[in-house]
Protein backbone atom coordinates (compact mmCIF):
# COMPACT_ATOMS: atom_id res chain seq x y z
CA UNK A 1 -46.73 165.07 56.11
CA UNK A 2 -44.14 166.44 53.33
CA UNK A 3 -43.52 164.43 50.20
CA UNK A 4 -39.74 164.19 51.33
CA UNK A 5 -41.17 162.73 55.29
CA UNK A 6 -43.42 160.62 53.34
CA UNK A 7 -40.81 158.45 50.96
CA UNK A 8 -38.83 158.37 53.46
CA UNK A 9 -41.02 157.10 55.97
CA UNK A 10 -42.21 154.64 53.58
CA UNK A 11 -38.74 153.35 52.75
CA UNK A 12 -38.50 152.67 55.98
CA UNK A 13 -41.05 150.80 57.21
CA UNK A 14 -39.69 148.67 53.65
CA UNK A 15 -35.77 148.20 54.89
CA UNK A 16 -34.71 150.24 52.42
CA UNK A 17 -32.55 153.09 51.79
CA UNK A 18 -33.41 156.01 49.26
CA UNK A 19 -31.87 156.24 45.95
CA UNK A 20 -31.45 160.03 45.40
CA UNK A 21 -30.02 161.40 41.90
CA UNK A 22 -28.92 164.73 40.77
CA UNK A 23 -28.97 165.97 37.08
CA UNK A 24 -28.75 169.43 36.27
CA UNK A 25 -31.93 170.63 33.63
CA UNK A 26 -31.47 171.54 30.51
CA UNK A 27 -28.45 169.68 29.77
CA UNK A 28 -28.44 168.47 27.51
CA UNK A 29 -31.63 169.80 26.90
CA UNK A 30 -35.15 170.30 28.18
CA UNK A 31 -36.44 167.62 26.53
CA UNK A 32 -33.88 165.25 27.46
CA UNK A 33 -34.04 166.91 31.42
CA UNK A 34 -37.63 165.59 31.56
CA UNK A 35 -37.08 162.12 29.93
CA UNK A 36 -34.34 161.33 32.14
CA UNK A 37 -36.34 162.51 34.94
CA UNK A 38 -39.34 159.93 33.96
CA UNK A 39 -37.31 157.27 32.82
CA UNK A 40 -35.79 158.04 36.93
CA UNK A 41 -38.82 157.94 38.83
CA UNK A 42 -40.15 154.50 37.49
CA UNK A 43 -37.08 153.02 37.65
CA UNK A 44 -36.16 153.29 41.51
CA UNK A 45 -35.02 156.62 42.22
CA UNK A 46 -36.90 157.86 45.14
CA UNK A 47 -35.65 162.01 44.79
CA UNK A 48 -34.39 163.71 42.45
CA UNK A 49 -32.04 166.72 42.55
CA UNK A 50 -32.40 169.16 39.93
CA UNK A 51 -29.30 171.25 39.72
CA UNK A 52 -30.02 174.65 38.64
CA UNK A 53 -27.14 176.33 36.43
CA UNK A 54 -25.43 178.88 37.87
CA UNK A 55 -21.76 180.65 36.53
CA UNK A 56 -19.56 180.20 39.00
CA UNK A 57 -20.70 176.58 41.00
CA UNK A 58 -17.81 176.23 43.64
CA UNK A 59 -18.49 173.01 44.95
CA UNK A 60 -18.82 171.14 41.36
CA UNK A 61 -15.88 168.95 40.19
CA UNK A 62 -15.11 169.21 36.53
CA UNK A 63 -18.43 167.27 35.47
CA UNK A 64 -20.88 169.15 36.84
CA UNK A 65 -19.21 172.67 36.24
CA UNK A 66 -19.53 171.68 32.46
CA UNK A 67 -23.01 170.24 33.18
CA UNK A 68 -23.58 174.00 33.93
CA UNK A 69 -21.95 175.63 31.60
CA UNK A 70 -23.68 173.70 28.69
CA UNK A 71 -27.24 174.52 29.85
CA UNK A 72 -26.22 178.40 30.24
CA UNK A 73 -26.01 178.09 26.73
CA UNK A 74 -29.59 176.84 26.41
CA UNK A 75 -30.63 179.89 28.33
CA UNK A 76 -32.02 177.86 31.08
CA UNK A 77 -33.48 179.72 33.40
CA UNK A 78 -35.54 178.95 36.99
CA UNK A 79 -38.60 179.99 35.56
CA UNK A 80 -37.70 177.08 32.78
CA UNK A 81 -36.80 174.47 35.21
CA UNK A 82 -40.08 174.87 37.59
CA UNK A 83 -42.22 174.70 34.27
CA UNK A 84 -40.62 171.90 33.44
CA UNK A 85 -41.20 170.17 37.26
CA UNK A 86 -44.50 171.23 36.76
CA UNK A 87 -44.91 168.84 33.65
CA UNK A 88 -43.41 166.15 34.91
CA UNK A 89 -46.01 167.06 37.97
CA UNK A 90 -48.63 165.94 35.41
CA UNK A 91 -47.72 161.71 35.46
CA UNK A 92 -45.80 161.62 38.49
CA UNK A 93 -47.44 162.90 42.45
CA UNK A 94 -44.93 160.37 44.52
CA UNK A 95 -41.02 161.23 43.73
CA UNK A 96 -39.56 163.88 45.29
CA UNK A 97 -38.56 167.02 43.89
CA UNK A 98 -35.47 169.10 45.51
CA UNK A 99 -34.05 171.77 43.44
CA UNK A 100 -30.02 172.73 44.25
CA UNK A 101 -27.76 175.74 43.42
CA UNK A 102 -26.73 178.86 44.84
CA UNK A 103 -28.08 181.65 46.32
CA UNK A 104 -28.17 184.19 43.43
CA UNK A 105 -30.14 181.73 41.38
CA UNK A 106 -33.26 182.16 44.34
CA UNK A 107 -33.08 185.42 45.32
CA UNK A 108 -32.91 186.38 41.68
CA UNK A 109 -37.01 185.68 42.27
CA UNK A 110 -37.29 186.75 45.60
CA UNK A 111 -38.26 184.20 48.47
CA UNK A 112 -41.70 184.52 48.61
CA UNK A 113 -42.36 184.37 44.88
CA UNK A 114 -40.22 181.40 44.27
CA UNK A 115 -41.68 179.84 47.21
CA UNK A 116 -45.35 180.09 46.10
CA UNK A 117 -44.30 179.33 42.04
CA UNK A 118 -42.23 175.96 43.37
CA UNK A 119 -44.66 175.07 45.61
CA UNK A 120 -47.31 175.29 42.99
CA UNK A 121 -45.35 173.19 40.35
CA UNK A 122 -44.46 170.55 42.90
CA UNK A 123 -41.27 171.28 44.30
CA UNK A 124 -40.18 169.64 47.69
CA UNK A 125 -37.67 170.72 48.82
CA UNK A 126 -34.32 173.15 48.23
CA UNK A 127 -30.45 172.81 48.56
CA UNK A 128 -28.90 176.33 48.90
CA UNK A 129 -24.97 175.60 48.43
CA UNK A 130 -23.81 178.44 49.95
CA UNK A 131 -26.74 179.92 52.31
CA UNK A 132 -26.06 179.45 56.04
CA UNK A 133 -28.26 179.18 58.26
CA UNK A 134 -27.08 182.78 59.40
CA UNK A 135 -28.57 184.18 56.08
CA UNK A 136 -31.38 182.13 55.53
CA UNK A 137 -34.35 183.27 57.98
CA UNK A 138 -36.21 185.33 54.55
CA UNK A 139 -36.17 181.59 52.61
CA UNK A 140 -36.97 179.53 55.54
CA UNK A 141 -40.12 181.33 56.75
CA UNK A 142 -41.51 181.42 52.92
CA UNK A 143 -40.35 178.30 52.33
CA UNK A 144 -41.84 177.06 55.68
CA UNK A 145 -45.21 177.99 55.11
CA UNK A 146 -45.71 176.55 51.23
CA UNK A 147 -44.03 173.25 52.81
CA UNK A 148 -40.77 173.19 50.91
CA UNK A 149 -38.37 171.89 53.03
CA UNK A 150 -34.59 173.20 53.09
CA UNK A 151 -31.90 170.50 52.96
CA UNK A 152 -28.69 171.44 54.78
CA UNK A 153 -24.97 170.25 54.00
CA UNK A 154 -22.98 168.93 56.07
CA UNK A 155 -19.14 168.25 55.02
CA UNK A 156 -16.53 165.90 57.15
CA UNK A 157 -14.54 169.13 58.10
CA UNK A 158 -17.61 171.00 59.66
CA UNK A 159 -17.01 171.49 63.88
CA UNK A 160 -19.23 169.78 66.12
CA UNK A 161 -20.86 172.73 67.28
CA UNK A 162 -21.36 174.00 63.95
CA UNK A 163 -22.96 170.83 63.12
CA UNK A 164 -26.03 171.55 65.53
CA UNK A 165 -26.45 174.83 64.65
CA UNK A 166 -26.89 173.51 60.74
CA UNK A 167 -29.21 170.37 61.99
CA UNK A 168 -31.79 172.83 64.13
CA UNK A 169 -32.17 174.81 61.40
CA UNK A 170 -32.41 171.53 58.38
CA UNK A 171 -35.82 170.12 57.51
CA UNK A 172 -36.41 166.91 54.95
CA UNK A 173 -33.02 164.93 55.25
CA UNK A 174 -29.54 165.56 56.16
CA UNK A 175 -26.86 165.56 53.08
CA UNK A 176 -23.65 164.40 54.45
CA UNK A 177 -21.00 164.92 52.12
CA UNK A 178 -18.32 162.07 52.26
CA UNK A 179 -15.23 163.35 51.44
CA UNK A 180 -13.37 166.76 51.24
CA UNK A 181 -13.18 168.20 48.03
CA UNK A 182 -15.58 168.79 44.96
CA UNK A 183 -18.29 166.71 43.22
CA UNK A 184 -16.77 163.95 41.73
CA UNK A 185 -14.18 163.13 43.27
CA UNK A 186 -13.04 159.85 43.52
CA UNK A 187 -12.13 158.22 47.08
CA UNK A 188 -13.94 158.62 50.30
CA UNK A 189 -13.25 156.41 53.89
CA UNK A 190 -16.11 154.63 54.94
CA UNK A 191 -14.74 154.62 58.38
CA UNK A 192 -14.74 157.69 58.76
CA UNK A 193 -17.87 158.44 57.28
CA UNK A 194 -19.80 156.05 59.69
CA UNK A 195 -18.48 157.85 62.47
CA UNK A 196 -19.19 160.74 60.91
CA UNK A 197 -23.40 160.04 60.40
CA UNK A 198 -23.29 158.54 64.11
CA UNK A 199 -22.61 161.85 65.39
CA UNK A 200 -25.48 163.44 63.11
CA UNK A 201 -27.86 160.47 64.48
CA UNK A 202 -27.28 161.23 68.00
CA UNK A 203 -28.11 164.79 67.23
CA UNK A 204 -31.02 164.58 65.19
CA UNK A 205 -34.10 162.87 63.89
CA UNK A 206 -34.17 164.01 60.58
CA UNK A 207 -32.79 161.03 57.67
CA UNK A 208 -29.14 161.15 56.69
CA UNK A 209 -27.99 160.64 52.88
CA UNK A 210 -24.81 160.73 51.49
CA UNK A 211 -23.14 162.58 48.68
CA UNK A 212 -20.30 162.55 46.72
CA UNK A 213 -18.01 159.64 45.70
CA UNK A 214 -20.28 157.57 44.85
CA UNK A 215 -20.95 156.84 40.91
CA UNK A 216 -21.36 153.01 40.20
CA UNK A 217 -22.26 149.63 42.29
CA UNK A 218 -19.80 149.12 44.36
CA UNK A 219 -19.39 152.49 45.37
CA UNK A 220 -23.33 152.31 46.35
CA UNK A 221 -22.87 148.92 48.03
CA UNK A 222 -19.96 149.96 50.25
CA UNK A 223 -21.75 152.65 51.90
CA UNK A 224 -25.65 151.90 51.42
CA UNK A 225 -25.93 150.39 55.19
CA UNK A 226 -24.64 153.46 56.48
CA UNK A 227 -27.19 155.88 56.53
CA UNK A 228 -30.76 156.65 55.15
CA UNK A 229 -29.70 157.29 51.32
CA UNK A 230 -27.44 157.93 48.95
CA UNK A 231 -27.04 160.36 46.16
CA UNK A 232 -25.71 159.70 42.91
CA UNK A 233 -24.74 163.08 40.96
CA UNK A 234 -21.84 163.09 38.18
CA UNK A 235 -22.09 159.46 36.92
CA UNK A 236 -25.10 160.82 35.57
CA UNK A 237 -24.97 164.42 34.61
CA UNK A 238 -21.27 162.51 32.52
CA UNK A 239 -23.86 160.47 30.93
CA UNK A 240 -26.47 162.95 30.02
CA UNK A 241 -24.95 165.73 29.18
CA UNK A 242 -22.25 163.59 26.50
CA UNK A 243 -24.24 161.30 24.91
CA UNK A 244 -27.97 162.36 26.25
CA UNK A 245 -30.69 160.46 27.08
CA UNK A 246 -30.40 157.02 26.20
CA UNK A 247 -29.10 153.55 26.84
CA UNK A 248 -26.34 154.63 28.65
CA UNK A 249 -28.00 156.36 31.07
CA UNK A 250 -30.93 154.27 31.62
CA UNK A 251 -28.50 151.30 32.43
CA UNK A 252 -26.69 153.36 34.94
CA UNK A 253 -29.57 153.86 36.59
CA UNK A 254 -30.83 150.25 36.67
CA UNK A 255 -27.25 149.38 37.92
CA UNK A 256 -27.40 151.88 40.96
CA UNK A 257 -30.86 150.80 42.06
CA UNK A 258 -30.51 147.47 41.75
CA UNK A 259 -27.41 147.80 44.18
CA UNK A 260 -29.88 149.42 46.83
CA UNK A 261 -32.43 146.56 46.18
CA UNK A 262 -29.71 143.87 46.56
């Protein structure tokens, strides 16, 4: 059974839904990256996304597009960010581990190199922004066979039949994003999103998270019962990349999984 299967599984059989957060590494530094990651896993995040910085990140609101921009200054490269999974591999065997950016930052390595090299430094899973299933049969057969699973998108605007087609060829969870627009942004319809992760339910097995919109407690609490997870991304990166790793931060963190324990 996958890491991802496993915590997920596990939350389950607990009533409780998975806290999933997304900084990007290496801003505002390494250092910082791998604290915040720590300070994450024993403090009730169950995944963490590791955004990998990339020039031209489409689907990023404002936050995160300067989240990226600031570690392309540090020169942070993938071969950076799975050395640094790979320490924080050294304390920590349970959280998950799902790296997300854009194609040119994977096939930069090639898909059976990076498959092997994240697979040996612990990585669980991958979110490819803007490969389709159409162009991803190279990364999912490596990626298959060194058990990394591929996450797949799925936005409110995306036709039914599409939909399927996306699901069939997913493997970990489902990331629903709620709302049409960027990272970020600030209002999403809860309505409509429940209807929305029905419809994904009926058509597959796999858990259901969802993404973007949500940044604080309420936020979290208003849309928690609704599927399998939620993820938390430019709350954070905001906090981390401005004023680092810190009080700040760790307290935004306590706030959002204390609203899933609740």
């Amino acid at each position: 059974m996958s890491r991802i299967k496993s915590i997920f599984s596990s939350l389950k059989e607990r009533n409780r839904k998975a806290l999933i957060a997304y900084i990007v590494c290496g801003d505002p530094n390494n250092s910082s990256t791998l604290e915040a990651m720590e300070y994450m896993a024993k403090n009730g995040v169950d995944i963490i996304e590791i955004g990998v910085p990339f020039s031209d990140p489409m689907a990023e609101g404002p936050s995160i597009q300067r989240a990226h921009e600031r570690s392309l200054k540090n020169n942070t490269s993938l071969e950076n960010i799975l050395a640094l999974i790979g320490d924080f591999r050294k304390t920590n065997k349970t959280v998950g581990i799902v790296l997300m950016g854009y194609m040119n930052n994977f096939e930069s390595m090639g898909a059976k190199e990076f498959s092997l090299k994240a697979s040996e430094k612990g990585v669980d899973g991958i979110i490819v922004v803007d490969m389709p299933p159409e162009e991803s049969n190279e990364f999912t057969e490596h990626t298959k066979l060194n058990d990394i699973d591929i996450i797949r998108l799925i936005a409110p605007t995306t036709e039914k039949e599409r939909i399927q087609k996306i699901c069939n060829s997913a493997s970990g969870f489902i990331y629903f994003i709620s709302l049409k627009g960027t990272t970020g942004s600030e209002k999403f319809n809860p309505i409509d999103v429940k209807e929305n992760i029905k419809h994904l339910n009926e058509i597959s097995t796999l858990p259901v998270v969802i993404g973007f919109g949500i940044k604080d407690k309420e936020t979290v609490e208003s849309i928690k019962d609704l599927s399998d997870g939620v993820v938390v991304g430019s709350a954070l990166v905001d906090l981390l990349g401005t004023k680092g790793f810190g009080t700040d931060f760790k307290e935004k963190v306590n706030e959002l999984s204390s609203a899933l324990a609740d």
